[in-house]
N, C-alpha and C. Protein backbone atom coordinates (compact mmCIF):
# COMPACT_ATOMS: atom_id res chain seq x y z
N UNK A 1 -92.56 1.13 -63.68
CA UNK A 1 -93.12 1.88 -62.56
C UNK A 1 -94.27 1.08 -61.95
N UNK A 2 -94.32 0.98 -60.55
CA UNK A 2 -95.83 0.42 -59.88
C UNK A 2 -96.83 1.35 -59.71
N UNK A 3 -97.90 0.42 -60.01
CA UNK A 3 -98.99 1.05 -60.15
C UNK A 3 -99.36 1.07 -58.31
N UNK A 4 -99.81 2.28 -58.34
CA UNK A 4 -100.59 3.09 -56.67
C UNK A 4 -101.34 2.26 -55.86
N UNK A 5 -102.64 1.64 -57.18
CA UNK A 5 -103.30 0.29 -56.54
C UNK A 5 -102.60 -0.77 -56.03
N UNK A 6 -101.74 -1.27 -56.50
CA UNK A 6 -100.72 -2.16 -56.05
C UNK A 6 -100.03 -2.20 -55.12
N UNK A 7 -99.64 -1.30 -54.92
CA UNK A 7 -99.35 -0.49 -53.82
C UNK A 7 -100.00 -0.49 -52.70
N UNK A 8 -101.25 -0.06 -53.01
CA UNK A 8 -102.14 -0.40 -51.55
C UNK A 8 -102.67 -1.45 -51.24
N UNK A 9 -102.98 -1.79 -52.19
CA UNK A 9 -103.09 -3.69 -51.95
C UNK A 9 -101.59 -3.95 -51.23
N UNK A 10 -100.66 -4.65 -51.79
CA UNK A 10 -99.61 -4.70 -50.30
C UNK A 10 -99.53 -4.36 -48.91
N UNK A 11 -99.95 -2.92 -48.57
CA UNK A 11 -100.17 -2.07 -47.51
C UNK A 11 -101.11 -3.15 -46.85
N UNK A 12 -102.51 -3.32 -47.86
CA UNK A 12 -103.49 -3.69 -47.06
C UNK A 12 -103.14 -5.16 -46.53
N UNK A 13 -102.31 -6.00 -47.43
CA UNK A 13 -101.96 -7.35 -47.05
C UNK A 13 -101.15 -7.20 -45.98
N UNK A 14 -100.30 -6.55 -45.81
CA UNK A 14 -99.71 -6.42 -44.77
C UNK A 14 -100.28 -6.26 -43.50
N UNK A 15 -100.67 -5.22 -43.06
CA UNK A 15 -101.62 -4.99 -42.03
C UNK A 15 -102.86 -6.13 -41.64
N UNK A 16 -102.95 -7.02 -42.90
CA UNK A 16 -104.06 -8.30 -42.65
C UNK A 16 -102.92 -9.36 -41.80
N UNK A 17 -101.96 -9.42 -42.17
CA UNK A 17 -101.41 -10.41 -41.98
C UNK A 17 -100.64 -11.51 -42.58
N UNK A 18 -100.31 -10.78 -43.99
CA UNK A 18 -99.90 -11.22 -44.98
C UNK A 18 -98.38 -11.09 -45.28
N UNK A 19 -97.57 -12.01 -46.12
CA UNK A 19 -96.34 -11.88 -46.72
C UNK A 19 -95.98 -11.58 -47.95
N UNK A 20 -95.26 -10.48 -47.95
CA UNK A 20 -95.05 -9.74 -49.21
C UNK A 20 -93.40 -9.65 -49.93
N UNK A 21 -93.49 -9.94 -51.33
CA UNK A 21 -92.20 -10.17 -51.84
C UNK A 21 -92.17 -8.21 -52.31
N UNK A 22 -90.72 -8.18 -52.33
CA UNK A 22 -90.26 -6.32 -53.33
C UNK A 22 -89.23 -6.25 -53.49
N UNK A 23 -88.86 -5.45 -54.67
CA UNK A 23 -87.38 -4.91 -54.61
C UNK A 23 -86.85 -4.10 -53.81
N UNK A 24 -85.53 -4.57 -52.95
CA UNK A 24 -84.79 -3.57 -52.50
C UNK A 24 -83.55 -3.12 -53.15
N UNK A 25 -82.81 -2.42 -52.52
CA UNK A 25 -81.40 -1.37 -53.11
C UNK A 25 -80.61 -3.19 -53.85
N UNK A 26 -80.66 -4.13 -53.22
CA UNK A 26 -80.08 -5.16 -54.41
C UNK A 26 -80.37 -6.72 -54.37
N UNK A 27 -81.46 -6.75 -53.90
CA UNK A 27 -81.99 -7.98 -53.75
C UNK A 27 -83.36 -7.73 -53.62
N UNK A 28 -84.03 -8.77 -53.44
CA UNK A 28 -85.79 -8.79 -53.23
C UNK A 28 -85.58 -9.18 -51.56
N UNK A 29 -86.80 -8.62 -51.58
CA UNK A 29 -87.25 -8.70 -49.87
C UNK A 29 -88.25 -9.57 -49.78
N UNK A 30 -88.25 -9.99 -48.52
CA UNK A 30 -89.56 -10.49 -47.73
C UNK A 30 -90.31 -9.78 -46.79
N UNK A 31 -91.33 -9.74 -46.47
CA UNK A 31 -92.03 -8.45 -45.55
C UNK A 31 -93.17 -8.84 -45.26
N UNK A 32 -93.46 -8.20 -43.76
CA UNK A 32 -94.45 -8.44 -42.69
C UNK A 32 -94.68 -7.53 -41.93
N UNK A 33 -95.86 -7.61 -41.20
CA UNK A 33 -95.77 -6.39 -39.98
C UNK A 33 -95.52 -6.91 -38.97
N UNK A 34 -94.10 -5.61 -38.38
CA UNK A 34 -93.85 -6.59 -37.34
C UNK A 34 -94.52 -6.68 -36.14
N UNK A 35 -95.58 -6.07 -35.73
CA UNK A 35 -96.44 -5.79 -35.03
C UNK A 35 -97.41 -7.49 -34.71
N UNK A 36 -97.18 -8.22 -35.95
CA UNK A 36 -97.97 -9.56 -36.24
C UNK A 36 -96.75 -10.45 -36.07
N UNK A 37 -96.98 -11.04 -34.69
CA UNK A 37 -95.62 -12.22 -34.47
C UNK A 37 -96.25 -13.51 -35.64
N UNK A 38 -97.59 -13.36 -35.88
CA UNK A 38 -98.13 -14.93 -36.23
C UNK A 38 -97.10 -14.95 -37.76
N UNK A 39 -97.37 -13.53 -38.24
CA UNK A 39 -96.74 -13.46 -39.96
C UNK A 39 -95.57 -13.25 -39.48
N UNK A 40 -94.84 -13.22 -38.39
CA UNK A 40 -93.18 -13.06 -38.93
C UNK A 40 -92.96 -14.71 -38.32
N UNK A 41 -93.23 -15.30 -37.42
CA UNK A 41 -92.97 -16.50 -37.56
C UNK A 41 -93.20 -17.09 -38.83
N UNK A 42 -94.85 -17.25 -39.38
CA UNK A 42 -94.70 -17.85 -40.81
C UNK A 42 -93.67 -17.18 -41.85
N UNK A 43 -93.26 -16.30 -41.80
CA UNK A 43 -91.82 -15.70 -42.80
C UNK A 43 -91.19 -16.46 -42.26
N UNK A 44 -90.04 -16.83 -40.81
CA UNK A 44 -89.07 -17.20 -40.28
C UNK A 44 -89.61 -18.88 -40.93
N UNK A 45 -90.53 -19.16 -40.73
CA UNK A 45 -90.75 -20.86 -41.16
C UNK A 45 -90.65 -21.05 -42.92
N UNK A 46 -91.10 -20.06 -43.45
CA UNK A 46 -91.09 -20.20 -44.94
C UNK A 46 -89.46 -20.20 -45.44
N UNK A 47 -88.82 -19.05 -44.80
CA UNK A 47 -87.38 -18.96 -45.04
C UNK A 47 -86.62 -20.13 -44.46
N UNK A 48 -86.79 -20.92 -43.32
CA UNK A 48 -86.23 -22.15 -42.99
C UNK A 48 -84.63 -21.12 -41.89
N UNK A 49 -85.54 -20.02 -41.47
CA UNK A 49 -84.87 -19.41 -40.91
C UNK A 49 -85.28 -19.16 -38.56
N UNK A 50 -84.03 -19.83 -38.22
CA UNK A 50 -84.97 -19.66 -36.69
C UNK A 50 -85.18 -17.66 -36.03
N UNK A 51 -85.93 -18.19 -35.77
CA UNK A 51 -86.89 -16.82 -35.05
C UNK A 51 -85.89 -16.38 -34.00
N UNK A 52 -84.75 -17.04 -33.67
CA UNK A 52 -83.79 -16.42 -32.30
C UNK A 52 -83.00 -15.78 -33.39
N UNK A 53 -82.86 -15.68 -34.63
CA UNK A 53 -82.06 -14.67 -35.64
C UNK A 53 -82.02 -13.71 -35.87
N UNK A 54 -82.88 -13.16 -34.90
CA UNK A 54 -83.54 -12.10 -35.60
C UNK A 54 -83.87 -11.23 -37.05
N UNK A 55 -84.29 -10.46 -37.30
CA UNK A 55 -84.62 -9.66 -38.65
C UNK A 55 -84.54 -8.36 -38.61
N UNK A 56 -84.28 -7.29 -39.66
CA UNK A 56 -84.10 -5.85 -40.25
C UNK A 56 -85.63 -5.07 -39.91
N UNK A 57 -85.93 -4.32 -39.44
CA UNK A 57 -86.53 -3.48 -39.87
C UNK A 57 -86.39 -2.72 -40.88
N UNK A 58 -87.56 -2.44 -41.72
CA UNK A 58 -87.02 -1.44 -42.84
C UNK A 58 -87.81 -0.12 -42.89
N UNK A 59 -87.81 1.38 -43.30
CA UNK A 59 -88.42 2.11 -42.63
C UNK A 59 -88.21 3.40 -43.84
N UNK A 60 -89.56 3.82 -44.50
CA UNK A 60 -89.25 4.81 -45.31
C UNK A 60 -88.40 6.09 -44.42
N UNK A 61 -88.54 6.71 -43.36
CA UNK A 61 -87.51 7.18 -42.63
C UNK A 61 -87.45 7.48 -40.97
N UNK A 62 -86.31 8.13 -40.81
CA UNK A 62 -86.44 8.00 -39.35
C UNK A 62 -87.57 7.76 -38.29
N UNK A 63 -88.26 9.00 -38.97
CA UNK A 63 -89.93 9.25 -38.07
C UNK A 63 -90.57 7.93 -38.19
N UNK A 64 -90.63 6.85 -38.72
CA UNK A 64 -91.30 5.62 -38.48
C UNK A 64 -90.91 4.67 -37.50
N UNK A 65 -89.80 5.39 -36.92
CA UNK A 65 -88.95 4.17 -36.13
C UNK A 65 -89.25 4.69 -34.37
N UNK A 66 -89.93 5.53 -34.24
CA UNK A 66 -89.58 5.92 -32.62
C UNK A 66 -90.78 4.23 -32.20
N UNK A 67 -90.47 4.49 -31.21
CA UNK A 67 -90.78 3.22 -30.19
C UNK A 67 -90.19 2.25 -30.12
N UNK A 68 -89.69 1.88 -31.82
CA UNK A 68 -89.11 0.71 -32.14
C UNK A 68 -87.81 0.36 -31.74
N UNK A 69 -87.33 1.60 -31.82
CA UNK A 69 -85.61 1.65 -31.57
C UNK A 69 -85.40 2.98 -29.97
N UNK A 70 -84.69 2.76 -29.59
CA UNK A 70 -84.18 3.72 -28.20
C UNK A 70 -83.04 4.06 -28.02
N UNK A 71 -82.58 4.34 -29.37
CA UNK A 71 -80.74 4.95 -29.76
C UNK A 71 -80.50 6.22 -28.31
N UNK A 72 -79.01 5.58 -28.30
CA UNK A 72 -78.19 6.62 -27.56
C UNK A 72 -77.93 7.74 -28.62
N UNK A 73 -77.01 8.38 -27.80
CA UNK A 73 -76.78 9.50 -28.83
C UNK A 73 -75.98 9.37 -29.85
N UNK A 74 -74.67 8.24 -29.11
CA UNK A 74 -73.85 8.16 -30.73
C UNK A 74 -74.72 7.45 -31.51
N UNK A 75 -75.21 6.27 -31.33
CA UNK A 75 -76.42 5.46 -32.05
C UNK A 75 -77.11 6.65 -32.70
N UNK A 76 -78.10 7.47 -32.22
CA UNK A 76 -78.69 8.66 -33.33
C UNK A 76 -77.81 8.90 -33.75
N UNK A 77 -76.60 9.65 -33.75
CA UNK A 77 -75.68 10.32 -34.97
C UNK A 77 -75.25 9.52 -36.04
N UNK A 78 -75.32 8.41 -35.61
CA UNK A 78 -74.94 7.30 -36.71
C UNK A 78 -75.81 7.09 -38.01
N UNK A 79 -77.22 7.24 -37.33
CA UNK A 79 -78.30 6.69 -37.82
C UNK A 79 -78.70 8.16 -38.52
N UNK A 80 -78.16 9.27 -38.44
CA UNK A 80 -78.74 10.41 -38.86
C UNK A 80 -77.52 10.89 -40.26
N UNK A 81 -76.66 9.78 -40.43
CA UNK A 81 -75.08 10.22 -41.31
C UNK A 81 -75.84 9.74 -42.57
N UNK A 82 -75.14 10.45 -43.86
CA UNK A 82 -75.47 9.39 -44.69
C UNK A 82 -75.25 8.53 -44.87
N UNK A 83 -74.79 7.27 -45.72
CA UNK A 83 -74.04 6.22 -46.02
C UNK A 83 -74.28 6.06 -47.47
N UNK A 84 -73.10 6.24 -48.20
CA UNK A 84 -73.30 6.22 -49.80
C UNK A 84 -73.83 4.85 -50.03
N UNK A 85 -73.85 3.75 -49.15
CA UNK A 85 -74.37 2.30 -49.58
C UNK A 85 -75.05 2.24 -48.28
N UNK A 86 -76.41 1.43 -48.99
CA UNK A 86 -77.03 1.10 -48.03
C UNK A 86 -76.48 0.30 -46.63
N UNK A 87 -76.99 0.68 -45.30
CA UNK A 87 -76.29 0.26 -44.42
C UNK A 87 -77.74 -0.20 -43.42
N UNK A 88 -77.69 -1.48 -42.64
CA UNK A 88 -78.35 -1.35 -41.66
C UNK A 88 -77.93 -1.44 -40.54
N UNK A 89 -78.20 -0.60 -39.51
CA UNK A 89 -77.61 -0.45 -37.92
C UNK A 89 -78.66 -1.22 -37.17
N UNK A 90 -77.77 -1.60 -36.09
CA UNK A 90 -78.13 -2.34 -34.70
C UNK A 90 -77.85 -1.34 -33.81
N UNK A 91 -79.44 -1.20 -33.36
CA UNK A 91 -79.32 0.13 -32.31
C UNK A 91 -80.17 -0.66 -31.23
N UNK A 92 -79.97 -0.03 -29.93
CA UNK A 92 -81.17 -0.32 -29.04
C UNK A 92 -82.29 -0.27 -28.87
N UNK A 93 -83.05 -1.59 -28.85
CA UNK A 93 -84.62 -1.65 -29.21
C UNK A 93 -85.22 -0.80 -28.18
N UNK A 94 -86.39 -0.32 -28.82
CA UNK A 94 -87.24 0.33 -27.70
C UNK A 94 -88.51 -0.74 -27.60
N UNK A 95 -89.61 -0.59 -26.75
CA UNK A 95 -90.51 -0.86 -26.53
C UNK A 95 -91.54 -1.77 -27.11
N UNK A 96 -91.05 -1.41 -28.66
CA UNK A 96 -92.36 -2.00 -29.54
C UNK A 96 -91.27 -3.48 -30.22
N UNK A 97 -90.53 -3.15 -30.25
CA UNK A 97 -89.42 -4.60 -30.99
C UNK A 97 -89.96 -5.59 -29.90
N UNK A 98 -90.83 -6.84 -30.18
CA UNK A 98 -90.61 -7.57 -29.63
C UNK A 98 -90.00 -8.64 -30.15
N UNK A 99 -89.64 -9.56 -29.54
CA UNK A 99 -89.03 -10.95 -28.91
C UNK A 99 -88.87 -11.46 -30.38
N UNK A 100 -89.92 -11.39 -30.93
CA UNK A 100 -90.33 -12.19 -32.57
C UNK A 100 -89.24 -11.38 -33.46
N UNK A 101 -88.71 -10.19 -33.28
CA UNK A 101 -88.33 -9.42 -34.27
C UNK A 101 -86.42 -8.98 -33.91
N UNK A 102 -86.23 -9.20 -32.80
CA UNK A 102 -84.89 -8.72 -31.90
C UNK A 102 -84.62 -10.16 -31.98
N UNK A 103 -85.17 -10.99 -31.70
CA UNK A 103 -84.71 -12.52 -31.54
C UNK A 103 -84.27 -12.63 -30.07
N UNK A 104 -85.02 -12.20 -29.37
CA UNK A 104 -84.46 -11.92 -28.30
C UNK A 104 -83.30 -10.87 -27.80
N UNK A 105 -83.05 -10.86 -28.52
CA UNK A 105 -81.51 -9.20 -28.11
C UNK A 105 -82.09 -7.98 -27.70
N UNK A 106 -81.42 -7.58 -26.88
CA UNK A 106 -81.86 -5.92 -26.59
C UNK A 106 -81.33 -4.80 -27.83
N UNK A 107 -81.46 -5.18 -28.84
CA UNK A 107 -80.79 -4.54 -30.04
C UNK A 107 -81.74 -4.97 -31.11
N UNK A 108 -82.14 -3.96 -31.92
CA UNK A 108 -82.92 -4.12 -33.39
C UNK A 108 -82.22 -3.73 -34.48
N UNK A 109 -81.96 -4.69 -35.45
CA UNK A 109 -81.34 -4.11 -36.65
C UNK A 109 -82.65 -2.93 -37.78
N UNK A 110 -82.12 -1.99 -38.27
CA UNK A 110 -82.99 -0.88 -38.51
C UNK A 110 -82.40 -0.77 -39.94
N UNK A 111 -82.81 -0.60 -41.01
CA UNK A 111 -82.29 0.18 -42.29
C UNK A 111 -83.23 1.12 -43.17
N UNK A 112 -83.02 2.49 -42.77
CA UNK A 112 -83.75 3.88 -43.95
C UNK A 112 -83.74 3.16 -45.32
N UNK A 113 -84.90 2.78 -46.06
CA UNK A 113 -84.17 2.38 -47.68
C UNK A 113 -84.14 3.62 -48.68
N UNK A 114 -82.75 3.20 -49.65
CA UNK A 114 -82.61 4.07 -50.23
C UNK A 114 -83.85 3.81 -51.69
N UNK A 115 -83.94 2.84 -51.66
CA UNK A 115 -85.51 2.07 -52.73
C UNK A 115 -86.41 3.00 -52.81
N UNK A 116 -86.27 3.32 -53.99
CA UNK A 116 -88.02 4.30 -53.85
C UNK A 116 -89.05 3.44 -53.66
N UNK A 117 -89.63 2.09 -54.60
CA UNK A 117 -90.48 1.52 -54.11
C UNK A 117 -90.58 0.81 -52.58
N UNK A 118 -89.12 0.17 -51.78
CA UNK A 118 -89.27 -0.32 -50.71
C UNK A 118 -89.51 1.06 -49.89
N UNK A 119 -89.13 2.04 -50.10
CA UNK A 119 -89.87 3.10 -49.08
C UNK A 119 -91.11 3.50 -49.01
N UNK A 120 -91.61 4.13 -50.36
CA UNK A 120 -92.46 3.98 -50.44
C UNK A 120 -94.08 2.99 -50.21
N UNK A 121 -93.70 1.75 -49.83
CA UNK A 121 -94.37 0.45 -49.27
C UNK A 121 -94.31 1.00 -48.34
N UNK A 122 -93.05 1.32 -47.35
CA UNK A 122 -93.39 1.45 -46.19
C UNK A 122 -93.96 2.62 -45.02
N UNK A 123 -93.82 3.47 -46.62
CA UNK A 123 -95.16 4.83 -46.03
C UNK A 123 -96.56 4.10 -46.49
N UNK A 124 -96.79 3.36 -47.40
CA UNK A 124 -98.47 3.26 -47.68
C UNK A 124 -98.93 2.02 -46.45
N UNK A 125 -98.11 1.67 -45.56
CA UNK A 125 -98.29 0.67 -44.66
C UNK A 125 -98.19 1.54 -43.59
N UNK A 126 -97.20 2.48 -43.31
CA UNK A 126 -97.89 3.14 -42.21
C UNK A 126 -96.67 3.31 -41.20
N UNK A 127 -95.64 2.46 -41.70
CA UNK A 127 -94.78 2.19 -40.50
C UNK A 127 -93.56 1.37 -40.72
N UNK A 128 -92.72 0.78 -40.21
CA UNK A 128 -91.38 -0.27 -40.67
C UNK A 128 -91.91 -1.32 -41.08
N UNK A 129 -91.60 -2.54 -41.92
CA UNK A 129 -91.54 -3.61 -42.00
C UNK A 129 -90.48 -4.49 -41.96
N UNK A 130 -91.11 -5.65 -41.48
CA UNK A 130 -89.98 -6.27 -40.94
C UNK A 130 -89.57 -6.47 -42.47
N UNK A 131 -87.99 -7.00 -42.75
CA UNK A 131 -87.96 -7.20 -43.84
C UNK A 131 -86.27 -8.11 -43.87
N UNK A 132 -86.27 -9.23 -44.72
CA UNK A 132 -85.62 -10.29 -44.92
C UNK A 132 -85.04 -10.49 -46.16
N UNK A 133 -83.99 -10.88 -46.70
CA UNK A 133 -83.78 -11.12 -48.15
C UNK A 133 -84.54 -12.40 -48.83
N UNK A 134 -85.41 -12.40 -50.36
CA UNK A 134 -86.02 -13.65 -50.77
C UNK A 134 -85.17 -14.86 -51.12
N UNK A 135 -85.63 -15.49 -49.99
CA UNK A 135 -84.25 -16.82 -49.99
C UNK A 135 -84.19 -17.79 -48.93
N UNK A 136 -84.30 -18.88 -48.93
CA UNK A 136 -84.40 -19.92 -47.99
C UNK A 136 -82.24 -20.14 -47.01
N UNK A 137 -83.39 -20.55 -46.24
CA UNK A 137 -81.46 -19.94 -45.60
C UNK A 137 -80.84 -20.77 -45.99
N UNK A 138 -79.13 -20.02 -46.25
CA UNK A 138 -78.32 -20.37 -46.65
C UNK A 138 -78.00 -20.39 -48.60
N UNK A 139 -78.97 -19.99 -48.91
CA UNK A 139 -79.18 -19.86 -50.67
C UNK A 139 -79.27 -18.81 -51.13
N UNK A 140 -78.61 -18.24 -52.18
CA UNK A 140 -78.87 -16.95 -52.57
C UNK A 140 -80.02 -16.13 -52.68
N UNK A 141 -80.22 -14.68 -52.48
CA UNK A 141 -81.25 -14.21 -52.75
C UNK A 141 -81.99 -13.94 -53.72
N UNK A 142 -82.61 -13.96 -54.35
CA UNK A 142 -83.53 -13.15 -55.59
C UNK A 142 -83.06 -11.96 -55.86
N UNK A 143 -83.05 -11.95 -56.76
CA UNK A 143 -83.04 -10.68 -57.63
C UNK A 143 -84.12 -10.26 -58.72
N UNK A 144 -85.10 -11.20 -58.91
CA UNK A 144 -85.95 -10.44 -59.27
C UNK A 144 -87.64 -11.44 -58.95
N UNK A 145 -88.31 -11.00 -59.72
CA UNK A 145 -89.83 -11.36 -59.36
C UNK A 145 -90.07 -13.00 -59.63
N UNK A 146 -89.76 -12.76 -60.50
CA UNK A 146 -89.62 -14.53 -61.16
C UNK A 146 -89.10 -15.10 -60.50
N UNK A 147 -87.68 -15.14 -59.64
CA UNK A 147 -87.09 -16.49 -58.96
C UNK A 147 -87.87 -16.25 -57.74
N UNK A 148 -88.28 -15.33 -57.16
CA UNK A 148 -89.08 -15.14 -56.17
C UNK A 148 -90.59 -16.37 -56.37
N UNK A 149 -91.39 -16.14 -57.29
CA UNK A 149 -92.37 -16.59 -57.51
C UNK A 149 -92.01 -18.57 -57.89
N UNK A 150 -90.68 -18.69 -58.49
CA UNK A 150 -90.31 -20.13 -58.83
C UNK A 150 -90.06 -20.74 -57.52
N UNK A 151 -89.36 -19.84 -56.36
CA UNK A 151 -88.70 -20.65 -55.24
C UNK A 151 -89.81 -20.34 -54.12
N UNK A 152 -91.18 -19.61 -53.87
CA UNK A 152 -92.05 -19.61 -52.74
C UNK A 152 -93.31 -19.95 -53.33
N UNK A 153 -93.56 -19.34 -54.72
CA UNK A 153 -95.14 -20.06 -55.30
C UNK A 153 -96.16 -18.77 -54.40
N UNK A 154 -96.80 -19.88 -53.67
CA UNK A 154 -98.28 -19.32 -53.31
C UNK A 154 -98.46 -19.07 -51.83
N UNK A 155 -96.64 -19.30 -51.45
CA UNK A 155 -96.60 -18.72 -50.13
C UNK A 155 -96.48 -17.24 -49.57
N UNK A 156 -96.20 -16.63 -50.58
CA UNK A 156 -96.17 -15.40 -50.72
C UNK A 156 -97.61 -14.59 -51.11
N UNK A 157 -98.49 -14.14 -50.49
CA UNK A 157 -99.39 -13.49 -50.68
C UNK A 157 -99.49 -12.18 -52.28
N UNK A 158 -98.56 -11.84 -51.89
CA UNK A 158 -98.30 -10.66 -53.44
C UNK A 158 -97.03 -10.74 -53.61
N UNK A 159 -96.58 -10.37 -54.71
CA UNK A 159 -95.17 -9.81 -55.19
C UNK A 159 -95.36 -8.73 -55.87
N UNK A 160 -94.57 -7.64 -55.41
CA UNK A 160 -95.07 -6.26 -55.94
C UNK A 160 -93.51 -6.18 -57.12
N UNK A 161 -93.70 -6.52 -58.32
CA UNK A 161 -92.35 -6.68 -59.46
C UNK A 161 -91.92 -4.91 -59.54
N UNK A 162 -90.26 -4.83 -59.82
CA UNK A 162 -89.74 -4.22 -60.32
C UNK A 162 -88.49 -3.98 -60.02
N UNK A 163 -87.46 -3.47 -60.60
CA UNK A 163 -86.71 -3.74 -61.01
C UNK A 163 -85.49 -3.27 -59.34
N UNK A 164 -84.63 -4.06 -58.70
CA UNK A 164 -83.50 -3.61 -57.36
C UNK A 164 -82.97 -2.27 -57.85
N UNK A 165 -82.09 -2.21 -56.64
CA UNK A 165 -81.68 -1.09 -56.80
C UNK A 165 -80.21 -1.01 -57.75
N UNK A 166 -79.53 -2.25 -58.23
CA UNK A 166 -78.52 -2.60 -58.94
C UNK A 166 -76.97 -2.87 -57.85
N UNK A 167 -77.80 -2.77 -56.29
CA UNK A 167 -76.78 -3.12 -55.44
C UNK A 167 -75.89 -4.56 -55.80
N UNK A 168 -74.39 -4.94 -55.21
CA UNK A 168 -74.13 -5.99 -56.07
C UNK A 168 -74.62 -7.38 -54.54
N UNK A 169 -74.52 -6.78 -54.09
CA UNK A 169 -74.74 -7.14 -52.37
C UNK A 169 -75.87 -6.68 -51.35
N UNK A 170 -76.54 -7.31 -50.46
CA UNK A 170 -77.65 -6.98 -49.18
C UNK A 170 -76.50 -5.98 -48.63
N UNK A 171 -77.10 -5.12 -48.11
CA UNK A 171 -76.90 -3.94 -47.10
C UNK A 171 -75.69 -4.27 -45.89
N UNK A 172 -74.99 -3.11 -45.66
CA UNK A 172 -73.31 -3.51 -44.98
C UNK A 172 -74.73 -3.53 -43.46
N UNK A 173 -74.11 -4.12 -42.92
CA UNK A 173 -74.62 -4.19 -41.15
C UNK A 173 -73.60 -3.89 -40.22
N UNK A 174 -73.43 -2.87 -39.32
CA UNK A 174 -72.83 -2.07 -38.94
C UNK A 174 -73.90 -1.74 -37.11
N UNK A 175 -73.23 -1.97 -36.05
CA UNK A 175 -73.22 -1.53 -34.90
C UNK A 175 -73.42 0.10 -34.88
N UNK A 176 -74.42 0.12 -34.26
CA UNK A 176 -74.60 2.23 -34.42
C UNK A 176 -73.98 3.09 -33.15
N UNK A 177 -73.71 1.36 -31.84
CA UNK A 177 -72.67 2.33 -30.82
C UNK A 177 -71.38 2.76 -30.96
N UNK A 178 -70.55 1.56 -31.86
CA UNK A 178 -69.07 1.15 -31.80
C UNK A 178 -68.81 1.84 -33.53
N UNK A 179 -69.88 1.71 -34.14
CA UNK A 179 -69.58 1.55 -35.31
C UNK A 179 -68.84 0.35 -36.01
N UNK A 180 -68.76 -0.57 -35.77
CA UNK A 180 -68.04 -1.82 -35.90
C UNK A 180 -69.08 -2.77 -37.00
N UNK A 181 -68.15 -3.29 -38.05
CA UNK A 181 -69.07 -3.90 -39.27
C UNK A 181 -69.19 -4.98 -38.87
N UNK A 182 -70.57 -5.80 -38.94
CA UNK A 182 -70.84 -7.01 -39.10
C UNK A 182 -70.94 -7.62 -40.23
N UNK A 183 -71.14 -7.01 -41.03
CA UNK A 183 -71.06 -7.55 -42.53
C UNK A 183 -71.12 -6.45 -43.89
N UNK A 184 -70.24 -6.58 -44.60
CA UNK A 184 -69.76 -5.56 -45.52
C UNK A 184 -70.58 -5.54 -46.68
N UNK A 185 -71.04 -4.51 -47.43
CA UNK A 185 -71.69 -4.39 -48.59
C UNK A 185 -71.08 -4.78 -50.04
């Protein structure tokens, strides 16, 4: 279990400007606010990943996402279904997605986590984080704290340890107009 302090320490790194490693539903994450283009570029440069790629929002739940996203209606119904596996949708950005985070697209990828701790992060922060799998592109992700800490070191501001969600795979990615998969869980 994480400790509360820990917890807010992250929050607070975040909001400074900082990069943060965590467990999600089956891999470790990377995380930033996306509000701070300076820290999601340094994520996009640490990952060896280009910034026109855009990145996930991640979002303890719906209510954290208005501005960010500007879903139609099938887009909300999509986004309001369950999904027995984690899923992240590409809905229409609203206002606050900028350029750094859409990669330019008029579309933001969005995912509710089913993670108690990745949700929880992202209520003690206040809001979505951007969020990435731990992994230089093209290389597998982390799965836990340790390969995280062997493959970034001291580029990573905190790593908040504990244990994924036992997913065997990152999150299916799925279109929230068409419903159409981009990539399967």
């Amino acid at each position: 279990m994480w400790r509360p302090a820990r917890l807010r320490q992250a929050a607070d790194l975040v909001r400074a400007g900082g990069l943060i490693a965590y467990p999600t539903e089956a891999v470790y994450g990377l995380g930033c606010d996306p509000f701070d283009r300076l820290a999601v570029e340094r994520l996009c440069r640490l990952k060896q990943r280009p910034l026109k790629a855009g990145l996930i929002l991640l979002a303890a739940d719906l209510a954290q996402l208005p501005g960010w996203i500007d879903p139609g209606e099938t887009e909300w119904q999509r986004l309001c279904e369950f999904t027995p596996v984690p899923t992240t949708w590409v809905v229409q950005a609203g206002p606050l997605a900028g350029d750094w985070v859409t990669g330019g697209r008029p579309t933001v990828a969005v995912r509710i986590s089913q993670h108690a701790l990745a949700s929880e992060l992202c209520e003690a922060v206040g809001g979505p984080l951007v969020s990435t799998s731990a992994n230089r592109r093209g290389r597998r992700p982390a799965r836990d704290s340790q390969s995280v800490r062997q493959w970034f070191g001291a580029d990573i501001d905190l790593i908040l340890p504990g244990p994924t969600g036992g997913g065997s795979r990152p999150s299916a990615i799925r279109v929230a107009a068409t419903g159409e998969q981009l990539r399967s869980n």
